[in-house]
Protein backbone atom coordinates (compact mmCIF):
# COMPACT_ATOMS: atom_id res chain seq x y z
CA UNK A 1 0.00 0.00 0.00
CA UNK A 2 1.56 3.22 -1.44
CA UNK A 3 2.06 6.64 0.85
CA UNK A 4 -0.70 9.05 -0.14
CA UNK A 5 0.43 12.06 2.46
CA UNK A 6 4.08 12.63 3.56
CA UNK A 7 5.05 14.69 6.53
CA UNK A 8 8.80 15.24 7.11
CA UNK A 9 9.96 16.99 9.91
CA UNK A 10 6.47 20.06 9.79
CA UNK A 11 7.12 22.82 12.16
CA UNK A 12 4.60 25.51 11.83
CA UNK A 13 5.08 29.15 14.46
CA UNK A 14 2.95 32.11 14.97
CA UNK A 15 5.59 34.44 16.71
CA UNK A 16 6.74 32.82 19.12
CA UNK A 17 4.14 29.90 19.87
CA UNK A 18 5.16 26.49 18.48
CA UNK A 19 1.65 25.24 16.67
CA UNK A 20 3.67 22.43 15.41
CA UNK A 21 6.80 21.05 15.99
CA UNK A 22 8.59 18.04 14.31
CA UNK A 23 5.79 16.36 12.93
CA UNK A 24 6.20 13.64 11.01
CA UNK A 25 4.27 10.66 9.56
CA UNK A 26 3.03 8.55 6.52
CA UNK A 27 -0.58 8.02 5.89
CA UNK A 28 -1.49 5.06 3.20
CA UNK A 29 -3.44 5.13 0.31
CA UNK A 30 -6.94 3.82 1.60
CA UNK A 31 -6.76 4.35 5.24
CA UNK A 32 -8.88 6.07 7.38
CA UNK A 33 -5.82 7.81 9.46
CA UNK A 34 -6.95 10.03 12.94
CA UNK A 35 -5.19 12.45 14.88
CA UNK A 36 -6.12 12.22 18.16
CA UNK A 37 -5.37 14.79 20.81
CA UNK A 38 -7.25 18.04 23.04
CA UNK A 39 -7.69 21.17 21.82
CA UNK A 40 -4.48 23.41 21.11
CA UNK A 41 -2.88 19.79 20.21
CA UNK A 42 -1.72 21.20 16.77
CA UNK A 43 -3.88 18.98 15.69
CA UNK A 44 -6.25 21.34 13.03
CA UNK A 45 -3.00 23.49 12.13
CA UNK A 46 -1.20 20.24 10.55
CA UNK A 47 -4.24 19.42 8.71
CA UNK A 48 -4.56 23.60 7.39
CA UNK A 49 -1.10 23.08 6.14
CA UNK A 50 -1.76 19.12 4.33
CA UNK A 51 -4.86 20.98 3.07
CA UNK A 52 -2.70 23.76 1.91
CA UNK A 53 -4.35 26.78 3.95
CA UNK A 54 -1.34 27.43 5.76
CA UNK A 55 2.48 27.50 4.74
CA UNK A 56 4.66 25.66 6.82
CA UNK A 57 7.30 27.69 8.88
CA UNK A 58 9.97 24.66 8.13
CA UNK A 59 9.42 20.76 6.80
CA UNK A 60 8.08 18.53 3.77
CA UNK A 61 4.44 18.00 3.33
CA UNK A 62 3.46 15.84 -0.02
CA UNK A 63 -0.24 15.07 -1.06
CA UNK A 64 -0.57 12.54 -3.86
CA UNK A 65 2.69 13.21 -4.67
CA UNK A 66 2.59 16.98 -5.07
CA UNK A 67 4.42 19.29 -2.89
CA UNK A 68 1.50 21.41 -1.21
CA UNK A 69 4.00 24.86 -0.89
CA UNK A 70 4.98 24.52 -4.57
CA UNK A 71 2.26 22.98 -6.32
CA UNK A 72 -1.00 23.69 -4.06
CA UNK A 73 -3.22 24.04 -7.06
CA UNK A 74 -3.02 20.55 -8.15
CA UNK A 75 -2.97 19.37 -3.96
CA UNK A 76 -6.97 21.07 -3.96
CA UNK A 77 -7.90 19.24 -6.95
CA UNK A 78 -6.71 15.72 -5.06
CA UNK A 79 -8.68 16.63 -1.31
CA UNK A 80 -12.21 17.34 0.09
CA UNK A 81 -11.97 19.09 3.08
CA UNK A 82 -14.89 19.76 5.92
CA UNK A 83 -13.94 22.27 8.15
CA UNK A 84 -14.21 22.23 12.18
CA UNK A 85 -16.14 25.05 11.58
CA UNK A 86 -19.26 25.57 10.05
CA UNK A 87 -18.78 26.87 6.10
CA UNK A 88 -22.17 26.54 4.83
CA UNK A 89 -24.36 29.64 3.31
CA UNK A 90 -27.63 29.43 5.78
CA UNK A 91 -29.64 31.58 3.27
CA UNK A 92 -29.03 29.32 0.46
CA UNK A 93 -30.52 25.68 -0.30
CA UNK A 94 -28.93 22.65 0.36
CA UNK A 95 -28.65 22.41 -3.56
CA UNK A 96 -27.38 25.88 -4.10
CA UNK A 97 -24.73 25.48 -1.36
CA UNK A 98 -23.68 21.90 -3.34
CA UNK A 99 -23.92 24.12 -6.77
CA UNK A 100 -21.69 26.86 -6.01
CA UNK A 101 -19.03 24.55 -5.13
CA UNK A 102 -19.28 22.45 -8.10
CA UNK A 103 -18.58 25.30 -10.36
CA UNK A 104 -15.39 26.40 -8.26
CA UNK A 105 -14.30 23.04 -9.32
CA UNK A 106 -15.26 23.42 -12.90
CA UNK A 107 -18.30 21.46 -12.77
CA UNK A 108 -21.44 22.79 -14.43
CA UNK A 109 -24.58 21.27 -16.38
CA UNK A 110 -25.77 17.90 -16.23
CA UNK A 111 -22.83 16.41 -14.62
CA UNK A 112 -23.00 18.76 -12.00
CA UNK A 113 -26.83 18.37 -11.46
CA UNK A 114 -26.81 14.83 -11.46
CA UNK A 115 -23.93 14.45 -9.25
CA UNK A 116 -25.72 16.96 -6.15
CA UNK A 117 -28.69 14.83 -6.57
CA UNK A 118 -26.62 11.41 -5.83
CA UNK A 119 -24.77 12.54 -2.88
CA UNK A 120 -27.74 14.26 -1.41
CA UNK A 121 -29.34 11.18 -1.62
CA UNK A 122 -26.08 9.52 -0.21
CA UNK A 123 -26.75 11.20 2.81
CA UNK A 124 -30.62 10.91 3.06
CA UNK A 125 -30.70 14.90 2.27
CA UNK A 126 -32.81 14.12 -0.85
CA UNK A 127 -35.94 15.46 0.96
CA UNK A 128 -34.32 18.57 1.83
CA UNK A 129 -32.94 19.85 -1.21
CA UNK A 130 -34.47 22.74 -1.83
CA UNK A 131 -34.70 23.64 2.04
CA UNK A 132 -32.73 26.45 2.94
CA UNK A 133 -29.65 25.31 5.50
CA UNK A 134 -31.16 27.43 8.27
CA UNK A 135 -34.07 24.79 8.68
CA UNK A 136 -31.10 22.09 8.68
CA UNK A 137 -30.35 20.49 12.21
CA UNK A 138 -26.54 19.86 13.02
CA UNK A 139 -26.48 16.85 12.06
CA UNK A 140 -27.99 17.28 8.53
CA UNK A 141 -25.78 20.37 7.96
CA UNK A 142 -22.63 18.07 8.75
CA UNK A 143 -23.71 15.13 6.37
CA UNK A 144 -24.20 18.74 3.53
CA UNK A 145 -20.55 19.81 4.35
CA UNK A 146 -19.33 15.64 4.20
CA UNK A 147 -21.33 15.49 0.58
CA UNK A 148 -20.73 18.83 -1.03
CA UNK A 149 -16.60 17.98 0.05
CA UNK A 150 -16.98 14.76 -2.79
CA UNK A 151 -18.45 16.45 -5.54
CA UNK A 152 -15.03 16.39 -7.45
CA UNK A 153 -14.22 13.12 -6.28
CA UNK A 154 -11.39 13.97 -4.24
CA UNK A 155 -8.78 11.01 -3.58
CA UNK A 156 -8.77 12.44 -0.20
CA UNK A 157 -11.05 13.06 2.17
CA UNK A 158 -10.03 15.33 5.44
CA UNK A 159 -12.58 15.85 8.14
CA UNK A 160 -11.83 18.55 11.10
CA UNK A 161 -13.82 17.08 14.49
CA UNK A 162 -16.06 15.26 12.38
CA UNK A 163 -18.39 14.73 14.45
CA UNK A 164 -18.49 17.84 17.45
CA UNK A 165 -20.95 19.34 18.84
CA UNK A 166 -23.33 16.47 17.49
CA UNK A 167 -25.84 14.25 19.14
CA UNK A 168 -25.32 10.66 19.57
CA UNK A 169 -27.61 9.66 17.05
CA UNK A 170 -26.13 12.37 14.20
CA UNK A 171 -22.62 11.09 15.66
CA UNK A 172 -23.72 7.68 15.03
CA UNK A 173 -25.21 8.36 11.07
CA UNK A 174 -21.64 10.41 10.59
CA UNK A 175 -19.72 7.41 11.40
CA UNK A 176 -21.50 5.27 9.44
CA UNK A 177 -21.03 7.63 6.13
CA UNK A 178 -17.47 7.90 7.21
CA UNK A 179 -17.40 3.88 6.87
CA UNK A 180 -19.41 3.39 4.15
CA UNK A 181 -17.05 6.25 2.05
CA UNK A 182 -13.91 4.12 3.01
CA UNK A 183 -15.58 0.57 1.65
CA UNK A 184 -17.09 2.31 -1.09
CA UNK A 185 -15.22 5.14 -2.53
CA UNK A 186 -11.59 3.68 -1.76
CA UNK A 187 -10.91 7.44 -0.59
CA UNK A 188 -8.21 7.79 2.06
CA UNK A 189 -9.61 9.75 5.44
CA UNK A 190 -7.58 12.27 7.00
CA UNK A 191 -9.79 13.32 10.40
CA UNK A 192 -9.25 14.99 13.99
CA UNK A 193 -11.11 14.46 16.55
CA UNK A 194 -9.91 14.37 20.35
CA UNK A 195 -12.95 11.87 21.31
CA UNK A 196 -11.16 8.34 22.00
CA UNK A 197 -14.12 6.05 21.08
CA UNK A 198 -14.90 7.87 17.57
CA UNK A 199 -10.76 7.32 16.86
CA UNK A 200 -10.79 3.75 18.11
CA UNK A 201 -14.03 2.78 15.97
CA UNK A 202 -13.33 4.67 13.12
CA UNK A 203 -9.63 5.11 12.62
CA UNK A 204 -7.15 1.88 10.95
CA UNK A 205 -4.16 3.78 12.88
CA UNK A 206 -4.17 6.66 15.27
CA UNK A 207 -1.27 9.56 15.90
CA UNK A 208 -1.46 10.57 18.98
CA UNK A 209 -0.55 14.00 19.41
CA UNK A 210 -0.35 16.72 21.97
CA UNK A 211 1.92 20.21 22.05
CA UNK A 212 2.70 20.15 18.48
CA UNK A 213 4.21 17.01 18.62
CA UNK A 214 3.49 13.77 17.59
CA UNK A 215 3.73 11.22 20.92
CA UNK A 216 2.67 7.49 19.74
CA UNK A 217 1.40 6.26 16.17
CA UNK A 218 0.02 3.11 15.51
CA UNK A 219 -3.28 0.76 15.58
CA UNK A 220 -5.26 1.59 18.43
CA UNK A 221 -4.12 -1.78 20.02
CA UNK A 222 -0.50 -1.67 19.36
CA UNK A 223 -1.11 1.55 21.54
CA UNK A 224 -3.03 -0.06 24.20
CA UNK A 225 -0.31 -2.51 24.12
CA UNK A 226 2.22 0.18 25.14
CA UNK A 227 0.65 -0.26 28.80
CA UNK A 228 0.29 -3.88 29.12
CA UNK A 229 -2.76 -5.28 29.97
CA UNK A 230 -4.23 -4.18 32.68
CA UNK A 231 -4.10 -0.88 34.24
CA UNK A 232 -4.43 -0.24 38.43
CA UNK A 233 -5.15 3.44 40.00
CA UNK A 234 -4.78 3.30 43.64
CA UNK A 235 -5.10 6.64 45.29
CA UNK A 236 -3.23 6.35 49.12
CA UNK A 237 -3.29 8.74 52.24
CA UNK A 238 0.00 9.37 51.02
CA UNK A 239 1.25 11.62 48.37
CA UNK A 240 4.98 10.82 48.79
CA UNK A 241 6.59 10.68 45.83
CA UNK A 242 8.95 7.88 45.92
CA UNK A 243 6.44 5.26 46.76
CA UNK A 244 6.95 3.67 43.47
CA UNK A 245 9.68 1.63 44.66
CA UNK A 246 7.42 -0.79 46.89
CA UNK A 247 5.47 -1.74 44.11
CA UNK A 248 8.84 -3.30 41.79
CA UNK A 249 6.65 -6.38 40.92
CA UNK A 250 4.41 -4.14 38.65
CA UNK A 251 5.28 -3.50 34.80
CA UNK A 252 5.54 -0.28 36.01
CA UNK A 253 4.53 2.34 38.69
CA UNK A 254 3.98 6.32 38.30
CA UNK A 255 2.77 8.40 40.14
CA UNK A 256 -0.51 11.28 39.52
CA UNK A 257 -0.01 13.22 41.57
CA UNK A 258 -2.41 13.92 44.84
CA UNK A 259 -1.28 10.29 46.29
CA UNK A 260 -2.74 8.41 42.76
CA UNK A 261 -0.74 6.03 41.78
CA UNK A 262 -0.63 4.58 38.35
CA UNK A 263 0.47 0.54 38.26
CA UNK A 264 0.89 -1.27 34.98
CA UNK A 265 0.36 -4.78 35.54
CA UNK A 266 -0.31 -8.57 33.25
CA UNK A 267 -3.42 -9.31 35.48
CA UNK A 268 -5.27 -6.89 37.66
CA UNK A 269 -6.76 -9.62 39.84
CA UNK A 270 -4.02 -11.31 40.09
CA UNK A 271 -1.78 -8.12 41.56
CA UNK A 272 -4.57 -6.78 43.62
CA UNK A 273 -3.97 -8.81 46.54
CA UNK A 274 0.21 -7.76 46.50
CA UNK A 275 -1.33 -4.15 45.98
CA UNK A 276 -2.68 -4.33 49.45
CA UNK A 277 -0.39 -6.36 51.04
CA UNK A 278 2.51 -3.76 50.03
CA UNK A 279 0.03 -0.89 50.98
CA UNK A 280 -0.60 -2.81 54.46
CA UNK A 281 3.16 -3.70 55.09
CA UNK A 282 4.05 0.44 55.14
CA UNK A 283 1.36 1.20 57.30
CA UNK A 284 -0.79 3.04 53.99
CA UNK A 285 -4.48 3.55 53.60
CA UNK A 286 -6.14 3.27 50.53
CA UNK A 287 -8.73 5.18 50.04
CA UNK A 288 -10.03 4.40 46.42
CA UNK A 289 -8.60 1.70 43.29
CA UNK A 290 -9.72 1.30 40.15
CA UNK A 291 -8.33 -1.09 37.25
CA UNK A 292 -9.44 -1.74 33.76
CA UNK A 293 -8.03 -2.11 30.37
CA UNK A 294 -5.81 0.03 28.55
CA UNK A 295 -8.17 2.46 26.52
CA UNK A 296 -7.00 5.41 24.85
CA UNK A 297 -7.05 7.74 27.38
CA UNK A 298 -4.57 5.76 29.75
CA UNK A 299 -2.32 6.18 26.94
CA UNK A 300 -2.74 9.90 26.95
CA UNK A 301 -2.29 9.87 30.22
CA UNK A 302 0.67 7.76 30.63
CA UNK A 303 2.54 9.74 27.62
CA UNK A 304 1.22 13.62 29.28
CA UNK A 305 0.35 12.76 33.11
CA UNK A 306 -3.24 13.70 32.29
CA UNK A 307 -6.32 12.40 30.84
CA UNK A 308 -7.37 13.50 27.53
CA UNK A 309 -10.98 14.52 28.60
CA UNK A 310 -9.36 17.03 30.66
CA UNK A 311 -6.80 18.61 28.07
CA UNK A 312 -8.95 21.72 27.47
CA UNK A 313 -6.89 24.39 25.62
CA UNK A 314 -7.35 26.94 22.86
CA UNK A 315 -6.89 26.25 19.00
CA UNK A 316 -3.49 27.39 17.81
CA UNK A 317 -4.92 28.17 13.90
CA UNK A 318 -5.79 31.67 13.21
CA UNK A 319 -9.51 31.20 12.28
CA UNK A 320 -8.95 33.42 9.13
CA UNK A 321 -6.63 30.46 8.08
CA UNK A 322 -9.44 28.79 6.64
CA UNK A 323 -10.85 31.66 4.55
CA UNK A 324 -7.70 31.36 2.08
CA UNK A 325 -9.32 28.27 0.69
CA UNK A 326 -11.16 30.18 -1.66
């Protein structure tokens, strides 16, 4: 399976903030490749400079083989691109919005008709074709952006947060378009998102990526599989640092922070009885424990110290990055 995006070495600055810095990675012809991380991750400005709305400060980016810095032109004729934010006209139609952007791709007449009626109908828009987009709900105006983005049959497809701000049952129809596009269409996915489930489900491999840089890449179990299999929280009356050092029969021990512990261990029910015997030995309380699988978000918190749900920070693209698409 050929390399359809290249990323060498992308560092991207406003001033003196660091957006993105070092990123690099492959993405195969086919795949449905995620960047996971929170907001400010760097996430949205790598995609604005793959998607050729932004110029990299230093680095390689290649899109079907084209460089997007010196050839950008022919990068836009290879991608579809929904934006995080909504681009839709609300005073327009469903079919005018899908019109408008046919023609900037040099669509126009019959081909053009009969291609807005298809992917309206793709998405079960058909009945609202001639409704103007302020009637639409969220959801519908999503699955509008996903099928006006394929009217020039991109080879690419990139989605920003797919799928925020939705309800569960739009989130739900959005991922199944977002399958049905990859069996269907053969069209290699590009999203973001920084909710673990929609990454896990969706997503054949998963960057992981927080501060501009890229932390862990792989299938979402060979990431799992970074923590072993089973993962033990034990909060103690204690919040003394080098604690650690009783536990030496776990994979590994770190601590949270606030007297958590984090233990990585084969078998959780197996090491939960030496858990308390060690804790009992040094005279400890605990006074909560937890253990589950690996999921996502231990990851993110074993490569940052903190969980991803709580990794609230502010986008680092200008929003007028977006406009230049046009």
């Amino acid at each position: 399976m050929s390399d359809i995006i290249v990323v060498e070495d992308l560092v991207k600055k406003f001033g003196d903030l660091v957006a993105v810095n070092g990123v690099s990675l492959k993405i195969r012809k086919g795949e449905v490749f995620a960047l996971l991380g929170p907001n400010g991750a760097g996430k949205t400005t790598t995609i604005h400079i793959i998607s050729t709305l932004l110029k990299p400060t230093s680095g390689k980016v290649s899109v079907a083989g084209y460089d997007v810095v010196r050839s950008p032109d022919q990068v836009r004729k290879k991608i579809g691109i929904v934006f995080q934010d909504p681009s839709l006209d609300n005073q327009l139609t469903g079919y005018d919005n899908m019109y408008i952007h046919g023609r900037l791709y040099g669509l126009r007449g019959r081909e053009l008709h009969e291609k807005i009626v298809k992917l309206l109908d793709l998405v079960e828009l058909k009945d609202f074709t001639y409704k103007k987009v302020m009637y639409y709900s969220g959801g519908m105006r999503r699955r509008l952006e996903i099928a006006r983005s394929l009217l020039h049959e991109p080879e690419i497809l990139i989605l920003d947060e797919p799928t925020i701000g939705l309800d569960p049952q739009s989130r739900a129809r959005i991922w199944e378009y977002i399958r049905f596009l990859k069996k269907s269409y053969d069209i290699t996915i590009l999203m973001t998102t920084h909710y673990m489930d929609e990454a896990e489900e969706l997503a054949d491999r998963v960057a992981i990526m927080d501060r501009g840089k890229i932390l862990a890449m792989g299938t979402a179990e060979e990431l799992k599989s970074m923590l072993g299999h089973d993962v033990i929280y034990v909060t103690l009356n204690n919040d003394n640092g080098d604690i650690c050092h009783f536990f030496n029969f776990t994979k590994s021990c770190r601590s949270l922070g606030g007297g958590k512990i984090e233990l990585v261990v084969d078998n959780a029910s197996r090491a939960l009885p030496e858990v308390f015997r060690v804790v009992e030995v040094h005279g400890l309380r605990i006074t909560e424990v937890s253990y589950r699988r690996p999921t996502l978000n231990e990851v993110f918190l074993h490569l940052t110290g903190r969980e991803l749900r709580d990794s609230g920070e502010s986008h680092t693209t200008p929003v007028l990055a977006r406009r230049r698409w046009m």
